[in-house]
PDB file of N, CA and C in Angstrom:
ATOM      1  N   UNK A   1      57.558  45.304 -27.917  1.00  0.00           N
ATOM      2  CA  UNK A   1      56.567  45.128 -26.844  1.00  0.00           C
ATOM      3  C   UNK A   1      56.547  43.667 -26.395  1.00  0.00           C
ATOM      4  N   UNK A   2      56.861  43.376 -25.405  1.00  0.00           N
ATOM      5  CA  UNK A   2      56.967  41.939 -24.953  1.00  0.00           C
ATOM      6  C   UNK A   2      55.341  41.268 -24.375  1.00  0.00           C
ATOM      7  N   UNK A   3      54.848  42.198 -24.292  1.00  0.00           N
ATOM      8  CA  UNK A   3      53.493  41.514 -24.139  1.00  0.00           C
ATOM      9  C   UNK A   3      53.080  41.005 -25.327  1.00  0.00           C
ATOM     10  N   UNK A   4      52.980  41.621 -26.417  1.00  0.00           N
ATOM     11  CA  UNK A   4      52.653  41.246 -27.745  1.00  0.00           C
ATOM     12  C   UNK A   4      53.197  40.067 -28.207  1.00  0.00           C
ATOM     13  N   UNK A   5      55.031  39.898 -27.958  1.00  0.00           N
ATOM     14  CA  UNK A   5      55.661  38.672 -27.973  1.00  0.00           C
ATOM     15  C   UNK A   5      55.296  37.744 -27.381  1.00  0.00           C
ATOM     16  N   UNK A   6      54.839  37.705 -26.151  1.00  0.00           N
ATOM     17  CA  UNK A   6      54.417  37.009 -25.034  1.00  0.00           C
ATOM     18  C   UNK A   6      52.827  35.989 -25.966  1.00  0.00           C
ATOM     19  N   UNK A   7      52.012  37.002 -26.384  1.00  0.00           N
ATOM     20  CA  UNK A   7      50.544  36.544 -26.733  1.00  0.00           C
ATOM     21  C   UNK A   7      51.294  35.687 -28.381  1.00  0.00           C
ATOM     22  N   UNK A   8      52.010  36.473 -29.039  1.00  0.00           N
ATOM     23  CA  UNK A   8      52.531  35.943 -30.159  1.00  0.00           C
ATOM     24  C   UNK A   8      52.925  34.288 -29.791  1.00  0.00           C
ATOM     25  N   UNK A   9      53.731  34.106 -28.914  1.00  0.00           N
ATOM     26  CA  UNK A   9      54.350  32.918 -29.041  1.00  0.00           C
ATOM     27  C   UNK A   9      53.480  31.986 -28.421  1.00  0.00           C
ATOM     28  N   UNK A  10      52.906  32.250 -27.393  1.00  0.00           N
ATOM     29  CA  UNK A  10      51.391  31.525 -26.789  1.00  0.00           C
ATOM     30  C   UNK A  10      50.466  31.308 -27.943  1.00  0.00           C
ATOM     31  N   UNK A  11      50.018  31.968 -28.795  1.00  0.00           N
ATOM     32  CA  UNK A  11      49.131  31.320 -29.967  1.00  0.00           C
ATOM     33  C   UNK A  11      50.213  30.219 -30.913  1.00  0.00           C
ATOM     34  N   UNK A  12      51.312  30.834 -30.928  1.00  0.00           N
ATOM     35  CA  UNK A  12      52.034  29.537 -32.028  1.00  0.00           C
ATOM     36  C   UNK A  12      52.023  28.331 -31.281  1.00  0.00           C
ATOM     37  N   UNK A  13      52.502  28.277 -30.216  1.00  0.00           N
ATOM     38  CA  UNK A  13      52.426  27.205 -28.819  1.00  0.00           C
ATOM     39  C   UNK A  13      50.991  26.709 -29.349  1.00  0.00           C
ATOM     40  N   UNK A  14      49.987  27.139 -29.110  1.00  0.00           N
ATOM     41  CA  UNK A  14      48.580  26.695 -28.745  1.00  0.00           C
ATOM     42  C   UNK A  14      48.048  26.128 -30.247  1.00  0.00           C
ATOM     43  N   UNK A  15      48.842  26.471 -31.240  1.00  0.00           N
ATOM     44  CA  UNK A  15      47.849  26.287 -32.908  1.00  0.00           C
ATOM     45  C   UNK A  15      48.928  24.969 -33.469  1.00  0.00           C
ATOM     46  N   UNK A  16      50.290  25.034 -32.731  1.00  0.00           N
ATOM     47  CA  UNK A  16      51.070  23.529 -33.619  1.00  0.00           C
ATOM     48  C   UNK A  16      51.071  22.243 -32.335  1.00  0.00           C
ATOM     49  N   UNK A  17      49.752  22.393 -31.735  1.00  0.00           N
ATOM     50  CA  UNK A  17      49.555  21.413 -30.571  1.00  0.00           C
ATOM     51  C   UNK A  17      48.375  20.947 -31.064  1.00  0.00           C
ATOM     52  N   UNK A  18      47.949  20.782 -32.284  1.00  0.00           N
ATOM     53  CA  UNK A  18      46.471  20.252 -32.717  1.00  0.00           C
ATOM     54  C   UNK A  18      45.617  20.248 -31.817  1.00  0.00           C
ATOM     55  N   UNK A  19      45.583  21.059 -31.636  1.00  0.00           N
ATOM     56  CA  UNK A  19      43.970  21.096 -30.833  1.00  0.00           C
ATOM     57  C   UNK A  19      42.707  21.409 -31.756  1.00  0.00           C
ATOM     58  N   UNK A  20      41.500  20.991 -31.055  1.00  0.00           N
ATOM     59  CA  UNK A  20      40.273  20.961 -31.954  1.00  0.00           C
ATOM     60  C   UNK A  20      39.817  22.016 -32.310  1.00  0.00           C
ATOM     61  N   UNK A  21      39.278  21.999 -33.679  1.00  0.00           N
ATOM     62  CA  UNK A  21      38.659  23.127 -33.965  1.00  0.00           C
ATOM     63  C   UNK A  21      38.043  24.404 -33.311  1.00  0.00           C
ATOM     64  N   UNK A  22      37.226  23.576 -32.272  1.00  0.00           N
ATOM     65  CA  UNK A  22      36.305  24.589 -31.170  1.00  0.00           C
ATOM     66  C   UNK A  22      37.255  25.500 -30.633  1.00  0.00           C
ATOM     67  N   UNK A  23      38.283  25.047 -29.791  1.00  0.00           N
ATOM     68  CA  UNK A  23      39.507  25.543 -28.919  1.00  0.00           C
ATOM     69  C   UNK A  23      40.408  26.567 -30.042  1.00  0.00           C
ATOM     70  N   UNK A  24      40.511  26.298 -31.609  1.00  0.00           N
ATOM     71  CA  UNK A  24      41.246  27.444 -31.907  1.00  0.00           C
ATOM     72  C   UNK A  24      40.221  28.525 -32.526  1.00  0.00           C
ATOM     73  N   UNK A  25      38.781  28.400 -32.756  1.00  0.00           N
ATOM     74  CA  UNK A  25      37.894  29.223 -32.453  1.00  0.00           C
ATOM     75  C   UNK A  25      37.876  30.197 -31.585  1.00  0.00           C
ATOM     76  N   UNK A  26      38.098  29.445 -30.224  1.00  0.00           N
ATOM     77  CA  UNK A  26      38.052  30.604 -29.149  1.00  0.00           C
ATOM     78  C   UNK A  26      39.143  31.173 -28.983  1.00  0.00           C
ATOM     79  N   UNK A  27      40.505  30.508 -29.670  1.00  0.00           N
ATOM     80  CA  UNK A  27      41.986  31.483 -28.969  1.00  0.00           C
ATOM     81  C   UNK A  27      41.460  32.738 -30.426  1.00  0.00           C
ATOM     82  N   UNK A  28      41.206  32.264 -31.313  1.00  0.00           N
ATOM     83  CA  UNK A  28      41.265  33.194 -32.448  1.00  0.00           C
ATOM     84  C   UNK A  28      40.620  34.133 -31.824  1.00  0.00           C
ATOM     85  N   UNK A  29      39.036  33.943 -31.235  1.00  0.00           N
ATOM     86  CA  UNK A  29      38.584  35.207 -30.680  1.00  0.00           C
ATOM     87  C   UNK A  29      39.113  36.071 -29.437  1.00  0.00           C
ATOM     88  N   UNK A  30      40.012  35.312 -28.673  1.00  0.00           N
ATOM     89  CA  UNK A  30      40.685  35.804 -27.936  1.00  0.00           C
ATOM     90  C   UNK A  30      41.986  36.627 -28.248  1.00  0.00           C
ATOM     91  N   UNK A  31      42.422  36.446 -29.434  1.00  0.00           N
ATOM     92  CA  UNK A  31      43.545  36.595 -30.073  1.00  0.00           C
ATOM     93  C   UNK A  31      43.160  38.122 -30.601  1.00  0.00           C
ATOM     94  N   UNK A  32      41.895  38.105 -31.561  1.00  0.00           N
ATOM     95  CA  UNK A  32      41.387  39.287 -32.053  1.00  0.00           C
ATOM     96  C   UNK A  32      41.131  40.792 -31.199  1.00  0.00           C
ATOM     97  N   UNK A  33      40.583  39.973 -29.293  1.00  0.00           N
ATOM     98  CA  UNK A  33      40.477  40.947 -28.651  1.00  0.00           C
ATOM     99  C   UNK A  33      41.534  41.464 -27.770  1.00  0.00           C
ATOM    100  N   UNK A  34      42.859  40.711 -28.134  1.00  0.00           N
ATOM    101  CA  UNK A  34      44.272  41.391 -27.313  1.00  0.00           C
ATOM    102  C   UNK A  34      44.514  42.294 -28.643  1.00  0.00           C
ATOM    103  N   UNK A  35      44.368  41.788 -29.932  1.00  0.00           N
ATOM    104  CA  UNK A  35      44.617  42.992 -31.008  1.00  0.00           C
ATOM    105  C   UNK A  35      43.803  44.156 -31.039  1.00  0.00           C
ATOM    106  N   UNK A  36      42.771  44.140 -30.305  1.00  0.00           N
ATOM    107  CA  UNK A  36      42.159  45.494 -30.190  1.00  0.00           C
ATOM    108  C   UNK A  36      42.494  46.392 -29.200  1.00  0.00           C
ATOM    109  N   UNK A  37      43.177  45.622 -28.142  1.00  0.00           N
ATOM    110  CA  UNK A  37      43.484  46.083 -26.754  1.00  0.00           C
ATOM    111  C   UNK A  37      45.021  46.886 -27.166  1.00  0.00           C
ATOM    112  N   UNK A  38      45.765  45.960 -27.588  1.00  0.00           N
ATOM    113  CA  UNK A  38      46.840  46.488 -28.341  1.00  0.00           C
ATOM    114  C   UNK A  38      47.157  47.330 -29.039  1.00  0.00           C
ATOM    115  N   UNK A  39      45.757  47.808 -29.899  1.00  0.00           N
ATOM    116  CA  UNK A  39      45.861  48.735 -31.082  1.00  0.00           C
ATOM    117  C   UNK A  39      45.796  49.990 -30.013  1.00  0.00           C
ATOM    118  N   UNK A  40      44.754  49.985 -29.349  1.00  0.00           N
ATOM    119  CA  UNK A  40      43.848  50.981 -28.319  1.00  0.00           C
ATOM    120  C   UNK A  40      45.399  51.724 -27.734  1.00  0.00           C
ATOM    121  N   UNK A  41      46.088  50.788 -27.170  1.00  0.00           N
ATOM    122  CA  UNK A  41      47.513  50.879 -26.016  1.00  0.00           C
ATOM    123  C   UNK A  41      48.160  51.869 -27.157  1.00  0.00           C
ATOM    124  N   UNK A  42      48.462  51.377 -28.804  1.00  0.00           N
ATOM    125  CA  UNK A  42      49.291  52.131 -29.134  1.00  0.00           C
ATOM    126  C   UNK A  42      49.170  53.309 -29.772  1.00  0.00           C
ATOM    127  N   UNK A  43      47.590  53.451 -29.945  1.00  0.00           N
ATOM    128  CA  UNK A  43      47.027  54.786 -30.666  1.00  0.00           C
ATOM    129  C   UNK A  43      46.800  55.793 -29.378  1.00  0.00           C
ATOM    130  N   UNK A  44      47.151  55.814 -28.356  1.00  0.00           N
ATOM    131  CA  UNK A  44      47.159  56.800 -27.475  1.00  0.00           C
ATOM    132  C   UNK A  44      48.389  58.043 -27.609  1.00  0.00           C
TER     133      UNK A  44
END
């Protein structure tokens, strides 16, 4: 699934760029809700 690759390599991008705590707070929660979206896509 290349979307999945797509979000995969965008969080590695975004987490070995030190960014502040706050900012990987929110990708994490953003991260959690493409894994739900994802799960949803493949349990159909």
């Amino acid at each position: 699934m290349s979307t999945y690759r797509e979000i995969q390599s965008f969080l590695l991008s975004y987490y070995f760029t030190k960014n502040r705590p706050s900012k990987i707070f929110k990708i994490e929660k953003i991260n959690r809700q493409m894994i739900n979206k994802i799960a949803l896509i493949l349990t159909k």
